[in-house]
C-alpha atoms as a PDB file:
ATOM      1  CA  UNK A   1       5.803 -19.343   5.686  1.00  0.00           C
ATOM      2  CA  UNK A   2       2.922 -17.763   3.541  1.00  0.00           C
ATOM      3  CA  UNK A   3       1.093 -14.760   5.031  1.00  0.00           C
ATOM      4  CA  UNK A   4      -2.594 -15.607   3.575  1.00  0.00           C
ATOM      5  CA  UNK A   5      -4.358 -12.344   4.747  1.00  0.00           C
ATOM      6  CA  UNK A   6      -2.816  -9.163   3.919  1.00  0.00           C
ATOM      7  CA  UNK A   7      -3.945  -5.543   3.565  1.00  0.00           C
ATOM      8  CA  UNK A   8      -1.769  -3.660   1.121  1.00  0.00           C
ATOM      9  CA  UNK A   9      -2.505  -0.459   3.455  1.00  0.00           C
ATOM     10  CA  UNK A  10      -0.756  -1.803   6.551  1.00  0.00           C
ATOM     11  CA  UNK A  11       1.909  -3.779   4.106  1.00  0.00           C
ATOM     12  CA  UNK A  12       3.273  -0.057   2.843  1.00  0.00           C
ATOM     13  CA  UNK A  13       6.285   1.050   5.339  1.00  0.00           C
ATOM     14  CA  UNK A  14       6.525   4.309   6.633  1.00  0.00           C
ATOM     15  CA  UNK A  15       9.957   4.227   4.138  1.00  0.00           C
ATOM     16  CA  UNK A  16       8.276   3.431   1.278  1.00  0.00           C
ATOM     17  CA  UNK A  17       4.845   5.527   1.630  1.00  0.00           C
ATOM     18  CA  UNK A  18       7.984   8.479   2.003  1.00  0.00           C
ATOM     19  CA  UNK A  19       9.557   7.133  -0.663  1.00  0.00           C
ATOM     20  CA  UNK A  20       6.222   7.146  -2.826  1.00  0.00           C
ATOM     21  CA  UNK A  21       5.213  10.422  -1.621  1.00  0.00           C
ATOM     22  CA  UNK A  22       8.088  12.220  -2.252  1.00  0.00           C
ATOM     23  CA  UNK A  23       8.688  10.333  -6.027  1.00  0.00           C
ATOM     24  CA  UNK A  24       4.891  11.425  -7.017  1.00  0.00           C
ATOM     25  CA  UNK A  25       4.881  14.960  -5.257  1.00  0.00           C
ATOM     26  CA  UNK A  26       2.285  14.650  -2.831  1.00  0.00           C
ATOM     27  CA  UNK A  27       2.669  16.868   0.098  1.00  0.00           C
ATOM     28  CA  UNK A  28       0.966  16.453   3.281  1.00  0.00           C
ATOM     29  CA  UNK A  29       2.822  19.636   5.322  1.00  0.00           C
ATOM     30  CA  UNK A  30       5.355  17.561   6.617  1.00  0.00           C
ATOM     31  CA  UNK A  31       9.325  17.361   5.916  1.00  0.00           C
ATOM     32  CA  UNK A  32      10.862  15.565   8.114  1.00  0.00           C
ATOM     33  CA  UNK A  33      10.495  11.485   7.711  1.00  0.00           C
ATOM     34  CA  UNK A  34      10.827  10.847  11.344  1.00  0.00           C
ATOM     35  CA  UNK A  35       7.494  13.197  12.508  1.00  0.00           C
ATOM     36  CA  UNK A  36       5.756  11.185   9.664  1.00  0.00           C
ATOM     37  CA  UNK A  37       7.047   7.749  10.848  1.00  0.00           C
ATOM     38  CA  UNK A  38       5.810   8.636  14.440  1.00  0.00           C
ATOM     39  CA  UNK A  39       2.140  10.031  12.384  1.00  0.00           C
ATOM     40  CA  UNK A  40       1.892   6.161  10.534  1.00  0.00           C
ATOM     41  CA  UNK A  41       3.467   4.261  13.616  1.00  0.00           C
ATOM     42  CA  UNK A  42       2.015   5.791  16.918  1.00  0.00           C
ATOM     43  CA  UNK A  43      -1.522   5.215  16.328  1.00  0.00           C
ATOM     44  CA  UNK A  44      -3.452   4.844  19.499  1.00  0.00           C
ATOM     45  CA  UNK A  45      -5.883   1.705  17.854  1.00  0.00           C
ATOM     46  CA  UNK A  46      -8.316   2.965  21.248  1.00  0.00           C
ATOM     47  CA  UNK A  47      -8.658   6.644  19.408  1.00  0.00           C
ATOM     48  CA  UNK A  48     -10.882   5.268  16.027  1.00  0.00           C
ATOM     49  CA  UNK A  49     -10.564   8.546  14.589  1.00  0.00           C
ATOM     50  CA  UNK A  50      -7.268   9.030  14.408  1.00  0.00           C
ATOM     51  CA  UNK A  51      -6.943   5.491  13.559  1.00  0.00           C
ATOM     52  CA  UNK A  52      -9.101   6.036  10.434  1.00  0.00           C
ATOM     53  CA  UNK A  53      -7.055   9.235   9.387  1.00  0.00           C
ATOM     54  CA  UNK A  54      -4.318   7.341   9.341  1.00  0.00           C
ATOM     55  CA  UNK A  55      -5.485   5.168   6.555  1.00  0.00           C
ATOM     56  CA  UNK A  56      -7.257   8.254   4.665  1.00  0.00           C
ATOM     57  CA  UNK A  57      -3.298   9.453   4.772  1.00  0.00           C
ATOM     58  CA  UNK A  58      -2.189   5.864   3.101  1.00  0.00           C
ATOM     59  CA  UNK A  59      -4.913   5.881   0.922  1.00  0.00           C
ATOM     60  CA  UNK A  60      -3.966   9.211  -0.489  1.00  0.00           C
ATOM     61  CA  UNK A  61      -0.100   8.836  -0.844  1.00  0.00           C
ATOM     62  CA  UNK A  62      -0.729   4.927  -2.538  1.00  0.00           C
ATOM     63  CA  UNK A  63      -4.182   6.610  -4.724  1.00  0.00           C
ATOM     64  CA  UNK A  64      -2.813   6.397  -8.222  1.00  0.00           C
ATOM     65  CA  UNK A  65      -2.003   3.859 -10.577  1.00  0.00           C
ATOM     66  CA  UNK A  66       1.628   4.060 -10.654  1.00  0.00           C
ATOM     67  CA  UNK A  67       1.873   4.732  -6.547  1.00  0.00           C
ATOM     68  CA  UNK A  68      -0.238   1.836  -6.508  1.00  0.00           C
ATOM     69  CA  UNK A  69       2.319  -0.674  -8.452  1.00  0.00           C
ATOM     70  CA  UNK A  70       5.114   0.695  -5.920  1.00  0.00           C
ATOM     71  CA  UNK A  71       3.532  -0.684  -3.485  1.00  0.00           C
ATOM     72  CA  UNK A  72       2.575  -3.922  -4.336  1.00  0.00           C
ATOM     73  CA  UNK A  73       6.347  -3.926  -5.518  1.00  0.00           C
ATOM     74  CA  UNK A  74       7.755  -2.768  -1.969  1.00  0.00           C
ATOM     75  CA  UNK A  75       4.756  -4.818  -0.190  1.00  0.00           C
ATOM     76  CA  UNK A  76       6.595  -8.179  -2.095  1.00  0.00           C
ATOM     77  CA  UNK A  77       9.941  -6.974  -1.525  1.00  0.00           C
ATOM     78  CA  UNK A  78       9.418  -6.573   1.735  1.00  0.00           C
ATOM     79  CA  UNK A  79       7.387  -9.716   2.621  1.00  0.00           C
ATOM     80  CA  UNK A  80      10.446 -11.846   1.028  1.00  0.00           C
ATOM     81  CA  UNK A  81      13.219 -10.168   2.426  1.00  0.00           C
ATOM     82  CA  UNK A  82      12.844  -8.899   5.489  1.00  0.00           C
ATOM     83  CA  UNK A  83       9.979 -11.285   6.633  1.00  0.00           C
ATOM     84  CA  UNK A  84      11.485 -14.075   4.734  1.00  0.00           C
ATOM     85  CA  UNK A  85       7.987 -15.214   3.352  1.00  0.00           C
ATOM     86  CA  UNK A  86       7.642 -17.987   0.571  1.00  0.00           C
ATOM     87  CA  UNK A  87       3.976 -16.518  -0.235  1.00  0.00           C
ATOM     88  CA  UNK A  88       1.532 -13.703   0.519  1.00  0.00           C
ATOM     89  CA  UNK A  89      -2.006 -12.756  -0.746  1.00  0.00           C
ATOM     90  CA  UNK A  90      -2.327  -8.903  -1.193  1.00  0.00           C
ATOM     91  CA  UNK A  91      -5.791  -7.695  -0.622  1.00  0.00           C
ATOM     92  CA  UNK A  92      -6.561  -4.239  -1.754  1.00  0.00           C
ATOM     93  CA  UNK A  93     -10.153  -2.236  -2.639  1.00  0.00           C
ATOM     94  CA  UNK A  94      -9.367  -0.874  -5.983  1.00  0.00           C
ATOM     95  CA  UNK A  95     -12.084   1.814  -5.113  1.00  0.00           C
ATOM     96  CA  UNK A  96      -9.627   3.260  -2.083  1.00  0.00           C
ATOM     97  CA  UNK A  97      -6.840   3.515  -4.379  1.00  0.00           C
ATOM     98  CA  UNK A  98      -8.206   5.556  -7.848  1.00  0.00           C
ATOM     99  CA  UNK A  99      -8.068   9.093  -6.441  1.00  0.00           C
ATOM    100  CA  UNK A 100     -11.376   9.651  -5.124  1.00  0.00           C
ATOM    101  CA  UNK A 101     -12.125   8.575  -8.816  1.00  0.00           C
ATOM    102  CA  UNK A 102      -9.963  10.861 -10.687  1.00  0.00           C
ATOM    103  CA  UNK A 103      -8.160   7.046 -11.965  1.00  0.00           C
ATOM    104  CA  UNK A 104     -10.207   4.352 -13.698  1.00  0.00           C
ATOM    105  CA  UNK A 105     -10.572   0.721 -12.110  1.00  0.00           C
ATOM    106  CA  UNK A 106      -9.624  -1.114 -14.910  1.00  0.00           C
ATOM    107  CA  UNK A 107      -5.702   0.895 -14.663  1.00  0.00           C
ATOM    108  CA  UNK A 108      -5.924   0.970 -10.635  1.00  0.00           C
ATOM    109  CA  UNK A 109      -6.024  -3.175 -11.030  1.00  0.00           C
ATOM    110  CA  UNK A 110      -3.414  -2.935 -14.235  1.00  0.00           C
ATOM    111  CA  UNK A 111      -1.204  -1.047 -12.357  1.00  0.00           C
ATOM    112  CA  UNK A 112      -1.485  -3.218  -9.046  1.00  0.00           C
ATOM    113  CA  UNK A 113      -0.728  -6.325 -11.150  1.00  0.00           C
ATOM    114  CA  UNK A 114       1.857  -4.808 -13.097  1.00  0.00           C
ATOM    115  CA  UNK A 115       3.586  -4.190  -9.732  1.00  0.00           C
ATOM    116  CA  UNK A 116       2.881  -7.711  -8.624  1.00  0.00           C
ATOM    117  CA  UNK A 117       4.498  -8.697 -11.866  1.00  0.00           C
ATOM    118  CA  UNK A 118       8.127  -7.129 -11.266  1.00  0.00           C
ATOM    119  CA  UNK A 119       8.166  -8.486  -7.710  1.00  0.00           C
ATOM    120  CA  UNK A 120       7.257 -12.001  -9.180  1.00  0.00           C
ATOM    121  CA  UNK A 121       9.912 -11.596 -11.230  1.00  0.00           C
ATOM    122  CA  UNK A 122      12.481  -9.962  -8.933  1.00  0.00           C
ATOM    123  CA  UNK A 123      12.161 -12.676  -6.106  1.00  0.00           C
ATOM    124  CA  UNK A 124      11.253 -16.416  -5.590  1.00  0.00           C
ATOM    125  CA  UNK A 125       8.402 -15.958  -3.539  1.00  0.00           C
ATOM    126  CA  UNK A 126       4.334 -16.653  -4.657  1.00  0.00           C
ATOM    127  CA  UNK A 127       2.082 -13.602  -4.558  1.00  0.00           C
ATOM    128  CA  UNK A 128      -1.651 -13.305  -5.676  1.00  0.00           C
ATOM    129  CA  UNK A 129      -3.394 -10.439  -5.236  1.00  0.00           C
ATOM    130  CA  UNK A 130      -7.176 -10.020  -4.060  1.00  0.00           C
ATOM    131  CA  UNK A 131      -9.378  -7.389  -4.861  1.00  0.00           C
ATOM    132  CA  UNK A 132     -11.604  -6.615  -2.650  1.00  0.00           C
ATOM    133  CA  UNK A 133     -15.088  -4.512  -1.677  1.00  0.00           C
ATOM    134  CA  UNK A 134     -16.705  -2.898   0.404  1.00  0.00           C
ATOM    135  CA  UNK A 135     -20.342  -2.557   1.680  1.00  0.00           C
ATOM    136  CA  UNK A 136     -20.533   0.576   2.371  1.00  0.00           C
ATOM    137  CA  UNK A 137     -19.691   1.256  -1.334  1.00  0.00           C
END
């Protein structure tokens, strides 16, 4: 099975966005992983706000170049082992992910590839990654 339509903001788990936030010393004001799984998990979709701040909070823990290869890595990982997928297409806006421009493009999209590159070579699964835009930028 090949997942052909996947946002790299939904494909982070609440483990790994820990995981990332915690390696990279971001801190959002809370300490105890299971209150943050419940923040990423129970989103009411009918309350667009809070929906929204949700991905301004996964925006800012996966917002550098390095975060940003973790989770392509952990978005692969994931995909082939516990989804058991032969393939998936990563789409990601490089513009979401540079810091509020304190990264350049140009290492954003390095780094994203370079993460796509260790999963290709830790697992036998197909994985292209999509960059994408947005109108409003």
């Amino acid at each position: 099975m090949i997942d052909l339509h996947a946002h790299l903001g939904s494909l982070t788990t609440p483990r790994n966005l820990w995981r990332i936030m915690h390696n990279f010393g971001i801190n959002i004001g809370i300490k105890n992983y299971h209150e943050f799984n419940r923040l990423i998990l129970n989103v009411n979709k009918g309350d667009y706000k809070n929906y929204l701040n949700k991905f301004e909070l996964t925006h800012k823990i996966q917002s550098s170049p390095q975060a940003l290869s973790d989770c392509v890595f952990y978005a692969i990982e994931d995909a082939y082992i516990d989804h058991r997928l032969n393939g998936i297409e990563i789409r990601f806006n490089p513009m979401f992910r540079n810091g509020n421009g304190n990264f350049n493009l140009d290492d954003t999209i390095l780094h994203a590839c370079m993460g796509l590159q260790r999963a290709l070579h830790a697992f036998p699964i197909k994985a292209v990654i999509i960059i994408s835009t947005d109108k409003s930028l």
